[in-house]
N, C-alpha and C. Protein backbone atom coordinates (compact mmCIF):
# COMPACT_ATOMS: atom_id res chain seq x y z
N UNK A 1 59.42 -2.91 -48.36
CA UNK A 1 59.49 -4.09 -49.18
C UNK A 1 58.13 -4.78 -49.17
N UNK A 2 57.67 -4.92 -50.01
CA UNK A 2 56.13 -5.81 -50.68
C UNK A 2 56.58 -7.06 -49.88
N UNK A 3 55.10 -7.64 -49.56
CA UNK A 3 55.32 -9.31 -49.48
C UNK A 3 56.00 -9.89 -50.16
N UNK A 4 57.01 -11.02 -50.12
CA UNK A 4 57.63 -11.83 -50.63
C UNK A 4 57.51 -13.38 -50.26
N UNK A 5 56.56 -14.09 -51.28
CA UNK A 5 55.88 -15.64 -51.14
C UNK A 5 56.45 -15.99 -52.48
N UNK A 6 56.62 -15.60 -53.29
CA UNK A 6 57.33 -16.60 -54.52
C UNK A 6 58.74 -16.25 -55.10
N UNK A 7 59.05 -17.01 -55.98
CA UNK A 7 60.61 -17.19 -56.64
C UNK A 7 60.41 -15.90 -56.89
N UNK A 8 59.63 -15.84 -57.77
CA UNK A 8 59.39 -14.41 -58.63
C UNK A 8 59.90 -13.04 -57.44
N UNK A 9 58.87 -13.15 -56.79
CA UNK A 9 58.76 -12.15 -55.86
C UNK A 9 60.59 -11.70 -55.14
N UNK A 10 61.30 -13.02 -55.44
CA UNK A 10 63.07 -13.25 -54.44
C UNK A 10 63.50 -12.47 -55.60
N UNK A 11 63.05 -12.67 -57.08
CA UNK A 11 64.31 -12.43 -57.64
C UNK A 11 63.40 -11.06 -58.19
N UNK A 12 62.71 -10.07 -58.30
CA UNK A 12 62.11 -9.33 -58.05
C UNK A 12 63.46 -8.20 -57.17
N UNK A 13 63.22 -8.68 -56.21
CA UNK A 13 63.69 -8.36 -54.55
C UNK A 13 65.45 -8.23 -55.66
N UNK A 14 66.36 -9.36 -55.69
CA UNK A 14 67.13 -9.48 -55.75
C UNK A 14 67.47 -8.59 -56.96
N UNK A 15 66.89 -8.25 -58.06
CA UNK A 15 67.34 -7.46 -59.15
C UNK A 15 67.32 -5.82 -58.50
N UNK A 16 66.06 -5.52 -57.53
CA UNK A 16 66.30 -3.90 -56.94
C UNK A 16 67.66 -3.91 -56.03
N UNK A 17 68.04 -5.29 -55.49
CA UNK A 17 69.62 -5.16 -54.80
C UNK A 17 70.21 -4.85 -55.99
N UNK A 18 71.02 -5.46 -56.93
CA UNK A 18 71.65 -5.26 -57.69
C UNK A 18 71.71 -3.86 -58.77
N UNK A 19 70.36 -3.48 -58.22
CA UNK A 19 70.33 -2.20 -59.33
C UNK A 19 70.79 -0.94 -58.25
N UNK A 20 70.56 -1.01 -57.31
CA UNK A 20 70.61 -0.28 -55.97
C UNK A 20 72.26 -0.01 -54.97
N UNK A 21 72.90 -1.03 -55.73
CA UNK A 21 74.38 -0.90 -55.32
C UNK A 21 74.95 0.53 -55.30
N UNK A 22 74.69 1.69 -55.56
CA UNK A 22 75.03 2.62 -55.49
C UNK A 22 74.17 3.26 -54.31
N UNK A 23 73.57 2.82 -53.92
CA UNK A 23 73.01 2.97 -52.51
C UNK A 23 73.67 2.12 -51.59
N UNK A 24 74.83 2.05 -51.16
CA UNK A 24 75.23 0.61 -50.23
C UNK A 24 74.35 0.42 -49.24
N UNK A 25 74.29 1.16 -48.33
CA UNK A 25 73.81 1.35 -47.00
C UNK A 25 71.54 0.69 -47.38
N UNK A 26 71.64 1.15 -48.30
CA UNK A 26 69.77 0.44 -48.84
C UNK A 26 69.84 -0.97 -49.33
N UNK A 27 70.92 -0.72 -49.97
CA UNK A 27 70.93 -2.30 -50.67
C UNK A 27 70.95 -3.27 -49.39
N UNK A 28 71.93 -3.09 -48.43
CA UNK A 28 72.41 -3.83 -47.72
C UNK A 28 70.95 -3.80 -47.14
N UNK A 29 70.10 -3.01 -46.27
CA UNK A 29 68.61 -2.96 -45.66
C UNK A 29 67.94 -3.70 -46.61
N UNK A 30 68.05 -4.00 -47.94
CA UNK A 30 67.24 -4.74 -48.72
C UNK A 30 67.30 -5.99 -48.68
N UNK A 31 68.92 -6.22 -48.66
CA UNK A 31 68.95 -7.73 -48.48
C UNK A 31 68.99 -7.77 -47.11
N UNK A 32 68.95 -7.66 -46.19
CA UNK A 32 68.46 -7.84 -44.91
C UNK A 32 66.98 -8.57 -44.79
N UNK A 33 66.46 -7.79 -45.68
CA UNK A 33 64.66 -7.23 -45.42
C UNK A 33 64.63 -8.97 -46.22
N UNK A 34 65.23 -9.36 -47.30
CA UNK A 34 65.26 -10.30 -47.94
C UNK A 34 64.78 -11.26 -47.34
N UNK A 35 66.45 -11.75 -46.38
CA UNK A 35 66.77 -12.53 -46.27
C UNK A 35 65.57 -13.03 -44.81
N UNK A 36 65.13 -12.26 -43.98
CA UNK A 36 64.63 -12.35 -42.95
C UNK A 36 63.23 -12.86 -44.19
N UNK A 37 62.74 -12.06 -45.18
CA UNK A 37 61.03 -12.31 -45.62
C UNK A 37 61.39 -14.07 -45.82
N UNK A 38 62.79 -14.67 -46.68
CA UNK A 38 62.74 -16.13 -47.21
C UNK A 38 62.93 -16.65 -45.98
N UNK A 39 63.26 -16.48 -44.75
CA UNK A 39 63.50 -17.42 -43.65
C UNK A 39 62.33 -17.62 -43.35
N UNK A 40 61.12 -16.40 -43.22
CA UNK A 40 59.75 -16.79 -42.78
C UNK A 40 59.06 -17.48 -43.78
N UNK A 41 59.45 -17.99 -45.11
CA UNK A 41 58.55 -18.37 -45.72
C UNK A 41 59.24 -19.78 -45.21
N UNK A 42 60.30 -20.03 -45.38
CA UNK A 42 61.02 -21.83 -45.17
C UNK A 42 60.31 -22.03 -43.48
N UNK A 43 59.79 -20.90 -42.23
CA UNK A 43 59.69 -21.58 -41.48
C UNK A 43 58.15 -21.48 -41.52
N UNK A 44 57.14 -20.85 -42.51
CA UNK A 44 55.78 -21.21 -42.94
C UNK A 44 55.57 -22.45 -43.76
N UNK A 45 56.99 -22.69 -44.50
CA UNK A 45 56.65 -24.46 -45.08
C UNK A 45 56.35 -24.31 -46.50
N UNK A 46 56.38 -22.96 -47.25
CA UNK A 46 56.25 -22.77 -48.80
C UNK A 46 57.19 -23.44 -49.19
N UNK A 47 56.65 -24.12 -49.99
CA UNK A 47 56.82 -25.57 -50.83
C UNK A 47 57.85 -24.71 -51.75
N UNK A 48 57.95 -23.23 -51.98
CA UNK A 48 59.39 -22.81 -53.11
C UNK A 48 60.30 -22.49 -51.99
N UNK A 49 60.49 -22.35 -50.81
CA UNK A 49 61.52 -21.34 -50.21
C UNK A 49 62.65 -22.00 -50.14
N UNK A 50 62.92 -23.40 -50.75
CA UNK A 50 64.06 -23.82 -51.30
C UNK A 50 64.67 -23.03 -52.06
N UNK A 51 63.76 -22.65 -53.29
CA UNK A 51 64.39 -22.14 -54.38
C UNK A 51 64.35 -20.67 -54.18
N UNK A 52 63.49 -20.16 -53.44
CA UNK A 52 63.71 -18.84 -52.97
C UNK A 52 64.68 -18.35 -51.67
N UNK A 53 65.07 -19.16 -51.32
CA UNK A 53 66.85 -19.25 -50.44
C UNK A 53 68.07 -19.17 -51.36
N UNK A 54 67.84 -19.90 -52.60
CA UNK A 54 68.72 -20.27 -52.86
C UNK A 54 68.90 -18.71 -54.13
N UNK A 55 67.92 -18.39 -55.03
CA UNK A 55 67.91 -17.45 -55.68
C UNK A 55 68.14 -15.93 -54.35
N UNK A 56 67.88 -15.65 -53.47
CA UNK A 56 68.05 -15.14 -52.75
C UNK A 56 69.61 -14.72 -52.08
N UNK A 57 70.32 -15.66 -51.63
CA UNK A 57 71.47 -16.04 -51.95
C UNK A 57 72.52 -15.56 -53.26
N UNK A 58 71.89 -15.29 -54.15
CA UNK A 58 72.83 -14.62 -55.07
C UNK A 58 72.93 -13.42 -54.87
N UNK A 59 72.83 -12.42 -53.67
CA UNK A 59 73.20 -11.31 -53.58
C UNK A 59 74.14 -11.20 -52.53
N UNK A 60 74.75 -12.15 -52.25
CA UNK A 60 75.89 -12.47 -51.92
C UNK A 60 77.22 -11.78 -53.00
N UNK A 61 76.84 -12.60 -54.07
CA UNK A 61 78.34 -11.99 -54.84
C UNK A 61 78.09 -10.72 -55.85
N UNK A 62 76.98 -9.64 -54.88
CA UNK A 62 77.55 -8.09 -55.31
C UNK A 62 78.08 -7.56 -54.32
N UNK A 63 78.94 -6.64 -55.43
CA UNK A 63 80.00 -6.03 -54.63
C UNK A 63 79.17 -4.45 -53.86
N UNK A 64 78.99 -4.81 -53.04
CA UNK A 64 78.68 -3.14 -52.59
C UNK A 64 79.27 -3.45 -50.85
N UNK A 65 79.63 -2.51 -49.97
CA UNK A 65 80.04 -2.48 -48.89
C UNK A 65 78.81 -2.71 -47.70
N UNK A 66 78.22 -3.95 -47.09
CA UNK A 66 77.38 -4.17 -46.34
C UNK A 66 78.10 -3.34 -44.43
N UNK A 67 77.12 -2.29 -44.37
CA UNK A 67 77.34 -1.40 -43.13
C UNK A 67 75.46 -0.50 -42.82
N UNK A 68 75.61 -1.05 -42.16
CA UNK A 68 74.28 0.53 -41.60
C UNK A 68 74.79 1.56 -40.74
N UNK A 69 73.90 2.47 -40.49
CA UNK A 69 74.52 3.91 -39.75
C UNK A 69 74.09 3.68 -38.56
C-alpha cells in the first residue's frame, strides 16, 4: 500500500477495497493496512484525517468475510 496523507489517497485506498471483495482475505489486509495508515495520520495532526477516518470508514458496509490465514 502507497503512502496515504490525503482524502484522495483514503478513498483511492477505499475503492481497491471495494473492487477487491472477491479477494476477502486481501481486502480485509487492505483495510487493515487502511485503517492503521489514517490512525497515523490523526496521531501526526493532518488537518484532513477527520475526513480521512471518516471516508475510510465506509468500508465497513462491504460485504466480504473479514478473516486472515
Amino acid at each position: 500500500m502507497e503512502s496515504i496523507k490525503t482524502i484522495e489517497d483514503v478513498k483511492t485506498n477505499v475503492e481497491a477495497i471495494e473492487g477487491g471483495r472477491d479477494d476477502p482475505e486481501n481486502a480485509h489486509w487492505l483495510e487493515d493496512n487502511l485503517y492503521e495508515a489514517v490512525l497515523r495520520e490523526v496521531v501526526a495532526g493532518n488537518p484532513e484525517s477527520k475526513e480521512m477516518a471518516k471516508e475510510a470508514l465506509k468500508t465497513k458496509a462491504f460485504d466480504f468475510p473479514r478473516w486472515c490465514a
